[in-house]
Structures are given as C-alpha cells and as structure tokens.
PDB file of N, CA and C in Angstrom:
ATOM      1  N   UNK A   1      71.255 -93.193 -86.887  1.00  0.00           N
ATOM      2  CA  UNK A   1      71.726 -94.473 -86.438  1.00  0.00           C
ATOM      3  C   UNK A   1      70.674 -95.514 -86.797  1.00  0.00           C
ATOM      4  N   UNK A   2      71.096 -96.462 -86.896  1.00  0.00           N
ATOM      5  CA  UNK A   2      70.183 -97.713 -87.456  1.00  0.00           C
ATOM      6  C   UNK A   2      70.340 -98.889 -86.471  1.00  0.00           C
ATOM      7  N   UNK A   3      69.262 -98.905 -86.210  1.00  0.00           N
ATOM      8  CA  UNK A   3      69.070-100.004 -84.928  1.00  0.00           C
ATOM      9  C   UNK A   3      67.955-101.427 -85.875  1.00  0.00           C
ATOM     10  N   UNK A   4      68.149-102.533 -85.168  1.00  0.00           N
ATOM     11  CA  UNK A   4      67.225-103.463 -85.661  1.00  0.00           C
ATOM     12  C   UNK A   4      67.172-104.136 -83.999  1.00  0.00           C
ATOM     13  N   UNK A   5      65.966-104.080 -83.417  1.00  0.00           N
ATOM     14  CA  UNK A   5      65.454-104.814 -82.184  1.00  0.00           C
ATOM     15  C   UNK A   5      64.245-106.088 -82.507  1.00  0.00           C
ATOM     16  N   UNK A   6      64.547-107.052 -81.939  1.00  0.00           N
ATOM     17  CA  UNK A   6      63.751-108.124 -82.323  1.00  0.00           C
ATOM     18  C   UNK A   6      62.121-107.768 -81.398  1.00  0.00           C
ATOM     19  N   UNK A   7      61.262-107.748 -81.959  1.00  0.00           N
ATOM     20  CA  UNK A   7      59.675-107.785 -81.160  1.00  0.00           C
ATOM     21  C   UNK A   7      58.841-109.283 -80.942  1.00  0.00           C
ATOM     22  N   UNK A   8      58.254-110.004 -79.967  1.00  0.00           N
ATOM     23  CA  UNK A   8      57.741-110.481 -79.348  1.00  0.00           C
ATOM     24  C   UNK A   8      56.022-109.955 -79.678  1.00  0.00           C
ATOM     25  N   UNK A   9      55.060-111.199 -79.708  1.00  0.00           N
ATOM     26  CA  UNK A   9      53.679-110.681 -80.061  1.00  0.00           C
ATOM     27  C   UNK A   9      53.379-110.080 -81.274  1.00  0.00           C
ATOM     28  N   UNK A  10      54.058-110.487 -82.325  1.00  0.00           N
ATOM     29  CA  UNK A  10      53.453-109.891 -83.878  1.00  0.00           C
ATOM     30  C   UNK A  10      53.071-111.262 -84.178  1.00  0.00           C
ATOM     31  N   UNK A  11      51.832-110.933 -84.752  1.00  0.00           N
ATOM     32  CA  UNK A  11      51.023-111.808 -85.559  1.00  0.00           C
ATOM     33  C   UNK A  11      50.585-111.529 -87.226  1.00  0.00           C
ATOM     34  N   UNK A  12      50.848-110.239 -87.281  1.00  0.00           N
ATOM     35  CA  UNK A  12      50.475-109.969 -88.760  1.00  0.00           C
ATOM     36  C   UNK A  12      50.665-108.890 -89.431  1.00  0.00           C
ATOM     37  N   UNK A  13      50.266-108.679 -90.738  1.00  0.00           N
ATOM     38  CA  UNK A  13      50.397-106.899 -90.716  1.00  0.00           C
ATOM     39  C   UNK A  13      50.167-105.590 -90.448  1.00  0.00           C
ATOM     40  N   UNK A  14      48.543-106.254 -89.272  1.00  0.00           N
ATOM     41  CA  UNK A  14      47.884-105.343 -88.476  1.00  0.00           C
ATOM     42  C   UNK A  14      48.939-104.696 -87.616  1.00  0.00           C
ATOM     43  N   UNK A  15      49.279-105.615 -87.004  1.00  0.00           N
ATOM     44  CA  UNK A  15      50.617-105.529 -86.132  1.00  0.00           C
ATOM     45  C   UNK A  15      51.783-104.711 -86.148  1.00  0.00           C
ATOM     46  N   UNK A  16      52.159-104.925 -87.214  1.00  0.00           N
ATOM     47  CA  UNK A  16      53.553-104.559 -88.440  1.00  0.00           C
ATOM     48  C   UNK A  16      52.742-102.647 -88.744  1.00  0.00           C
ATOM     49  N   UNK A  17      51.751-102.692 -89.024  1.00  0.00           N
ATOM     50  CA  UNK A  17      51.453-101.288 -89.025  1.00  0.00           C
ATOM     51  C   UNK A  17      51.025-100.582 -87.676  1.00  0.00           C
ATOM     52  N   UNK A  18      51.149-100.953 -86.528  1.00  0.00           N
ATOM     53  CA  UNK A  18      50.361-100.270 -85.425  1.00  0.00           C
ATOM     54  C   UNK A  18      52.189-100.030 -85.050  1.00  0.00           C
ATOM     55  N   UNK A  19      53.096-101.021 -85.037  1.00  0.00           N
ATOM     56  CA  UNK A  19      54.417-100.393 -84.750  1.00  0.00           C
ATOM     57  C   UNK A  19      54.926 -99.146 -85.450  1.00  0.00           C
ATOM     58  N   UNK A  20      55.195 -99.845 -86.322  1.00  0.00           N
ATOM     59  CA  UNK A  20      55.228 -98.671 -87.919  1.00  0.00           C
ATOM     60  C   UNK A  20      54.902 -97.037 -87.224  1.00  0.00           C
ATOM     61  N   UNK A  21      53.455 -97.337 -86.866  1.00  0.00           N
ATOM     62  CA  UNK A  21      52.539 -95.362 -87.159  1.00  0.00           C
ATOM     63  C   UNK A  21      53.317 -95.124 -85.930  1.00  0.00           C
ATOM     64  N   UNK A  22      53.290 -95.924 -84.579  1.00  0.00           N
ATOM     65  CA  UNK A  22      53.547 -95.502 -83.405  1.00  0.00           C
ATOM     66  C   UNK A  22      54.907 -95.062 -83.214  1.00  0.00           C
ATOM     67  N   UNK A  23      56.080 -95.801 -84.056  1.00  0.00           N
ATOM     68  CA  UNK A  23      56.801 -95.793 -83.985  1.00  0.00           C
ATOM     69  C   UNK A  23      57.870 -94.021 -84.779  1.00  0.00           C
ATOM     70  N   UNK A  24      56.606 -93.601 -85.688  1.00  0.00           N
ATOM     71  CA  UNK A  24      57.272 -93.170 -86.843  1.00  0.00           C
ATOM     72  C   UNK A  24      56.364 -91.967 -86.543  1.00  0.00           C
ATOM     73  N   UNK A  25      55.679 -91.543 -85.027  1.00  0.00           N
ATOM     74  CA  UNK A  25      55.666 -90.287 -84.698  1.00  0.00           C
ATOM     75  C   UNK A  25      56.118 -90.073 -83.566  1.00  0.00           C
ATOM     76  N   UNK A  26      57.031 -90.327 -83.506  1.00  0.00           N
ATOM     77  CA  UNK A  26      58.787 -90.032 -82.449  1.00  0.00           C
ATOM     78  C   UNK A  26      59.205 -89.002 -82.857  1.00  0.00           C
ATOM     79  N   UNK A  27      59.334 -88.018 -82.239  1.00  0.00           N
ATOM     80  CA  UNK A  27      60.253 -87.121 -83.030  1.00  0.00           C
ATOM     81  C   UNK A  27      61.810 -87.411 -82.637  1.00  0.00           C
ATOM     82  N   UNK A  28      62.413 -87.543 -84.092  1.00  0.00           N
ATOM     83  CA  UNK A  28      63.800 -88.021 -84.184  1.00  0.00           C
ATOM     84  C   UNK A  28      64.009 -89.509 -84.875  1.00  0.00           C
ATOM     85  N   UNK A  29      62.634 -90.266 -84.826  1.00  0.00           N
ATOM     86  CA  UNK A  29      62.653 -91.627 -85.732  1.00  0.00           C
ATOM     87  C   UNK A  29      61.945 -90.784 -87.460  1.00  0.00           C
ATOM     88  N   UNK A  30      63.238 -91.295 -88.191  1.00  0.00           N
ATOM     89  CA  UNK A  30      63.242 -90.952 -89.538  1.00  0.00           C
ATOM     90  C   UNK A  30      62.555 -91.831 -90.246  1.00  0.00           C
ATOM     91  N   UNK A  31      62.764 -93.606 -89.620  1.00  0.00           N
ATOM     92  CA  UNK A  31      61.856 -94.642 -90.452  1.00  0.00           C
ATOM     93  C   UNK A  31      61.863 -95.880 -89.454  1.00  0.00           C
ATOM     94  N   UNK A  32      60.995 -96.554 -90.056  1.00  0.00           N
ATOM     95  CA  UNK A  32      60.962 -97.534 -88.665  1.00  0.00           C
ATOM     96  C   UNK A  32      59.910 -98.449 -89.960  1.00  0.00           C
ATOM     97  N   UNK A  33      60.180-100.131 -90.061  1.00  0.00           N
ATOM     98  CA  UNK A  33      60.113-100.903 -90.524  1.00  0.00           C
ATOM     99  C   UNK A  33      59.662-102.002 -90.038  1.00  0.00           C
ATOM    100  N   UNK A  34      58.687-102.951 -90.404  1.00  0.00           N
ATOM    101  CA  UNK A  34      58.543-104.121 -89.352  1.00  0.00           C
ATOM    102  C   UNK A  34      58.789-105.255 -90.369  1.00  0.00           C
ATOM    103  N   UNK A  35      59.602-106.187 -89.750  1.00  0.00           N
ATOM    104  CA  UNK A  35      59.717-107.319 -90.478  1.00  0.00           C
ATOM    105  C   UNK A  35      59.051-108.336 -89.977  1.00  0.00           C
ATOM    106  N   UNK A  36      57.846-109.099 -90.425  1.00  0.00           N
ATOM    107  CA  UNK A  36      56.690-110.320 -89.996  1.00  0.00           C
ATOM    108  C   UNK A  36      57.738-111.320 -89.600  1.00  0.00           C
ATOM    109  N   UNK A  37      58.384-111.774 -90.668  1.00  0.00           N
ATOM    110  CA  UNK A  37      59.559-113.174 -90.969  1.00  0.00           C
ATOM    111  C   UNK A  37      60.263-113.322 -90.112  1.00  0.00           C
ATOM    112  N   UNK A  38      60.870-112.075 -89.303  1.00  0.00           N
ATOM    113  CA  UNK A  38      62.305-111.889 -88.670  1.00  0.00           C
ATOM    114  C   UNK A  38      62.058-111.700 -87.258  1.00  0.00           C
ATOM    115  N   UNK A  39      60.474-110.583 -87.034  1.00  0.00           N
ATOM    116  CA  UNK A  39      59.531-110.735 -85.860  1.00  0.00           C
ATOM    117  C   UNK A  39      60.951-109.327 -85.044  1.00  0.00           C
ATOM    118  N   UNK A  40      60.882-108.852 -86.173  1.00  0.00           N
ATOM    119  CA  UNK A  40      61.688-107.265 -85.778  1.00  0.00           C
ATOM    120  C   UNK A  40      61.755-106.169 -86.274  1.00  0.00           C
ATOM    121  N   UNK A  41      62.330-104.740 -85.957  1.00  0.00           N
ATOM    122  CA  UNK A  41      61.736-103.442 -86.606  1.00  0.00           C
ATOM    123  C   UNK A  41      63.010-103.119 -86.867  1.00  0.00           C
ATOM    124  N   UNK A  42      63.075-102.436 -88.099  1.00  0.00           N
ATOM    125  CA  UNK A  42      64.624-101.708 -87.913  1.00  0.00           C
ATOM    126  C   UNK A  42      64.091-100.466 -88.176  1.00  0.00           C
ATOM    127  N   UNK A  43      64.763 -99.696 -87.095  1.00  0.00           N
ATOM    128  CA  UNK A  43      64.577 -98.490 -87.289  1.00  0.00           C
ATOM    129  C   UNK A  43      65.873 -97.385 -87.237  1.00  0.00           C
ATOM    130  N   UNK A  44      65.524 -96.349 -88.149  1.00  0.00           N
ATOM    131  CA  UNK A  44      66.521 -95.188 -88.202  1.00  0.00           C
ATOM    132  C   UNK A  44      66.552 -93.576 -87.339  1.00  0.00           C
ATOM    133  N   UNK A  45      67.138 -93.716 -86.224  1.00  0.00           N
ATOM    134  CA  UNK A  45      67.014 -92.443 -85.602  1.00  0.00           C
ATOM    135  C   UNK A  45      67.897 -92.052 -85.407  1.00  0.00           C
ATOM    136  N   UNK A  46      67.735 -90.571 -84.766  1.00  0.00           N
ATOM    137  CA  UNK A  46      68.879 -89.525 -84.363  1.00  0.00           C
ATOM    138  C   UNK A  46      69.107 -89.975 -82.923  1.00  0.00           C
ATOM    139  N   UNK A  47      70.290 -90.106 -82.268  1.00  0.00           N
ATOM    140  CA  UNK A  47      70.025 -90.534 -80.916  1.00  0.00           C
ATOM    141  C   UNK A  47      70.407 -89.540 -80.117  1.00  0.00           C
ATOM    142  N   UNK A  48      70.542 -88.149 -80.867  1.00  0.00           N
ATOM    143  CA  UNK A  48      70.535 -87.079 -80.143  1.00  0.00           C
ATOM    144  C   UNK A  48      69.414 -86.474 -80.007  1.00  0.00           C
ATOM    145  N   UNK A  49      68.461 -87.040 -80.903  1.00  0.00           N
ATOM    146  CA  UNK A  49      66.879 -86.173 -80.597  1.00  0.00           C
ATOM    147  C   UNK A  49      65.805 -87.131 -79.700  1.00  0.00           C
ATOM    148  N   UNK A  50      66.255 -88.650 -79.468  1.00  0.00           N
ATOM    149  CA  UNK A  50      65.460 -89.805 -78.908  1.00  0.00           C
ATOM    150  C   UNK A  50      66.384 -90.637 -78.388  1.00  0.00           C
ATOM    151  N   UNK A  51      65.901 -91.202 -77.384  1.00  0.00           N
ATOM    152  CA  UNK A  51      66.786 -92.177 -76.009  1.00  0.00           C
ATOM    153  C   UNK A  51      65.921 -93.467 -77.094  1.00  0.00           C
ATOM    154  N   UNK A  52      66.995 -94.349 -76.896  1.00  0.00           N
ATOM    155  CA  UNK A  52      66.236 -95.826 -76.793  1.00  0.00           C
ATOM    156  C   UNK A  52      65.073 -96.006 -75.976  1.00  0.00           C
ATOM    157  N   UNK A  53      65.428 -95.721 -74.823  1.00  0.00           N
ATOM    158  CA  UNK A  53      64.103 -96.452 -73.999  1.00  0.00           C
ATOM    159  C   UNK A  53      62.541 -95.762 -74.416  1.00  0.00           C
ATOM    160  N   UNK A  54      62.433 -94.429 -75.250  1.00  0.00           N
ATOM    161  CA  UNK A  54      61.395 -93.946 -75.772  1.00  0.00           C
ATOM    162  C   UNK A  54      61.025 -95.228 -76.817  1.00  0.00           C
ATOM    163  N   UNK A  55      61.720 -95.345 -77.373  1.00  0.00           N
ATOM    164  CA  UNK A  55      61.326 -96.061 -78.811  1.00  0.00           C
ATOM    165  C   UNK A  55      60.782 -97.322 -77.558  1.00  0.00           C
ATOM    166  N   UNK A  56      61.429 -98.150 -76.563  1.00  0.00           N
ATOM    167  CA  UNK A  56      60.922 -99.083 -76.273  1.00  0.00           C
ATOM    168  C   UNK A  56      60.106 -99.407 -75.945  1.00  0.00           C
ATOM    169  N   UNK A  57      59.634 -98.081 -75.234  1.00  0.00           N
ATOM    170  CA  UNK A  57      58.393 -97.457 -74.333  1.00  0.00           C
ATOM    171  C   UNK A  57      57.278 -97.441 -75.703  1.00  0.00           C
ATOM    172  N   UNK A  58      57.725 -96.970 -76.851  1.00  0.00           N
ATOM    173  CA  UNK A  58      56.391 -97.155 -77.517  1.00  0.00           C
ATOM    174  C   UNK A  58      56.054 -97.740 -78.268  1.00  0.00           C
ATOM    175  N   UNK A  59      56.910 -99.377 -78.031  1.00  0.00           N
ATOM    176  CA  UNK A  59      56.721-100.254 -78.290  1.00  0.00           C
ATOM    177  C   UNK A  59      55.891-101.261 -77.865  1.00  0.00           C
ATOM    178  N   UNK A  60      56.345-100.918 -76.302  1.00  0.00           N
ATOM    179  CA  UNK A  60      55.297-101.301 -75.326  1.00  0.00           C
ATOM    180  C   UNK A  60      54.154-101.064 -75.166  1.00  0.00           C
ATOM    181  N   UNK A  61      53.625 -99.582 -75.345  1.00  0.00           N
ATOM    182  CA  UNK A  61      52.160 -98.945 -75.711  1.00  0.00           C
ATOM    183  C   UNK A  61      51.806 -99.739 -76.735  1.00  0.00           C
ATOM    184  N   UNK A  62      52.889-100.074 -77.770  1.00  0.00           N
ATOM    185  CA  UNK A  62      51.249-100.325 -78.833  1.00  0.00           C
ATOM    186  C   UNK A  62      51.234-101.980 -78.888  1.00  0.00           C
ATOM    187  N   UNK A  63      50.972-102.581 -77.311  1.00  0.00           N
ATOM    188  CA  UNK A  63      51.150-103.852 -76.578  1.00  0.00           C
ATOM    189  C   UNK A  63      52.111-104.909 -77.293  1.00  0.00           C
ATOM    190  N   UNK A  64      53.373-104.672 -77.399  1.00  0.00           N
ATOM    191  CA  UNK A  64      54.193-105.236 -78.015  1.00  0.00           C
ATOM    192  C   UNK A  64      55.361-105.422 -77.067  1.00  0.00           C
ATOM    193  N   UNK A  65      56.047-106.410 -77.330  1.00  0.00           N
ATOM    194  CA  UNK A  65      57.294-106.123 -76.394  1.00  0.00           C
ATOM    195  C   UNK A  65      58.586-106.484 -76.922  1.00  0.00           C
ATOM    196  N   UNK A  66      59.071-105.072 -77.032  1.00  0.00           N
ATOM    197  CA  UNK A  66      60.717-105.147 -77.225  1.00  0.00           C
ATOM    198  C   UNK A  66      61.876-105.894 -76.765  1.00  0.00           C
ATOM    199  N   UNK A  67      62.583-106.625 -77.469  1.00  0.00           N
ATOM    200  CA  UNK A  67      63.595-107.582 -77.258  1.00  0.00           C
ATOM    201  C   UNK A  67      65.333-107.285 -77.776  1.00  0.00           C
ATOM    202  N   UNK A  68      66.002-107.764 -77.934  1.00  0.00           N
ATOM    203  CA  UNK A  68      67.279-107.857 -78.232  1.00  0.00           C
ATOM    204  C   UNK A  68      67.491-106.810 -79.583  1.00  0.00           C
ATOM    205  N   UNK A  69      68.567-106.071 -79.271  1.00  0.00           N
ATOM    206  CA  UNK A  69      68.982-104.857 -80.368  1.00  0.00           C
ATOM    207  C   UNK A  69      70.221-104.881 -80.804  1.00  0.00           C
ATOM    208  N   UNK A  70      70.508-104.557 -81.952  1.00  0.00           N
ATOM    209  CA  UNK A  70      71.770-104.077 -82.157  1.00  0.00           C
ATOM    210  C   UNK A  70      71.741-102.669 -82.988  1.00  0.00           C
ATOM    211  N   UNK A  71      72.989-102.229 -83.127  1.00  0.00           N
ATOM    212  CA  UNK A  71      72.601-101.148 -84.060  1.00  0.00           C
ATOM    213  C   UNK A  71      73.653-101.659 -85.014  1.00  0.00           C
ATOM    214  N   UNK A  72      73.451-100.921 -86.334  1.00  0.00           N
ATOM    215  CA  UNK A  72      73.964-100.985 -87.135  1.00  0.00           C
ATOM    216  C   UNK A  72      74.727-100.346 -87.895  1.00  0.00           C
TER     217      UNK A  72
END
C-alpha cells in the first residue's frame, strides 16, 4: 500500500535522511521517501505486517511530527 503523510519540522536533507533510515527499518516498510518541497514521505508498506500508528510512532522518535495522510 502506498501512503503519502505530510511531516511538520523538516528543514533539510539531514532531516529527509534520519526519516528515510528510521523509517525503512520497519519491518513491512518496503520504501519510504522524503520530499523537502512537499514537507512529506511517501511510503510503501504491507499493512498486514505494520499498523500506521508504528510508522507514526517512528516518526515521532526521529523528533518529527506526522500530519495528514492519504493512501494511494
């Protein structure tokens, strides 16, 4: 499934990669993307192997905060 959630607190590509690594040792996230411009991640998971609120949760760890989603 392909989700794109908007993130809050990116400033750069430091940023864009601390989501990225955190994001993309989930087990069940296949890819996970940060867009600077758009100030959102799209990411591709199984949502039988990962709940949303994990992904949000470690979004939040890597001091970021998750906003508005859709999937795609």
């Amino acid at each position: 499934m392909n989700l794109k959630m908007k993130i809050s607190g990116l400033h750069c590509e430091n940023c864009c990669n601390t989501i990225e690594n955190k994001l993309s040792k989930i087990k069940g996230v296949s890819m996970a993307k940060v867009d600077l411009g758009e100030n959102e991640v799209l990411i591709n998971y199984d949502e039988n192997k990962v709940e949303l609120e994990k992904i949000r949760n470690a979004i939040r760890k890597a001091g970021f905060v998750p906003g508005a989603e859709r999937h795609e």
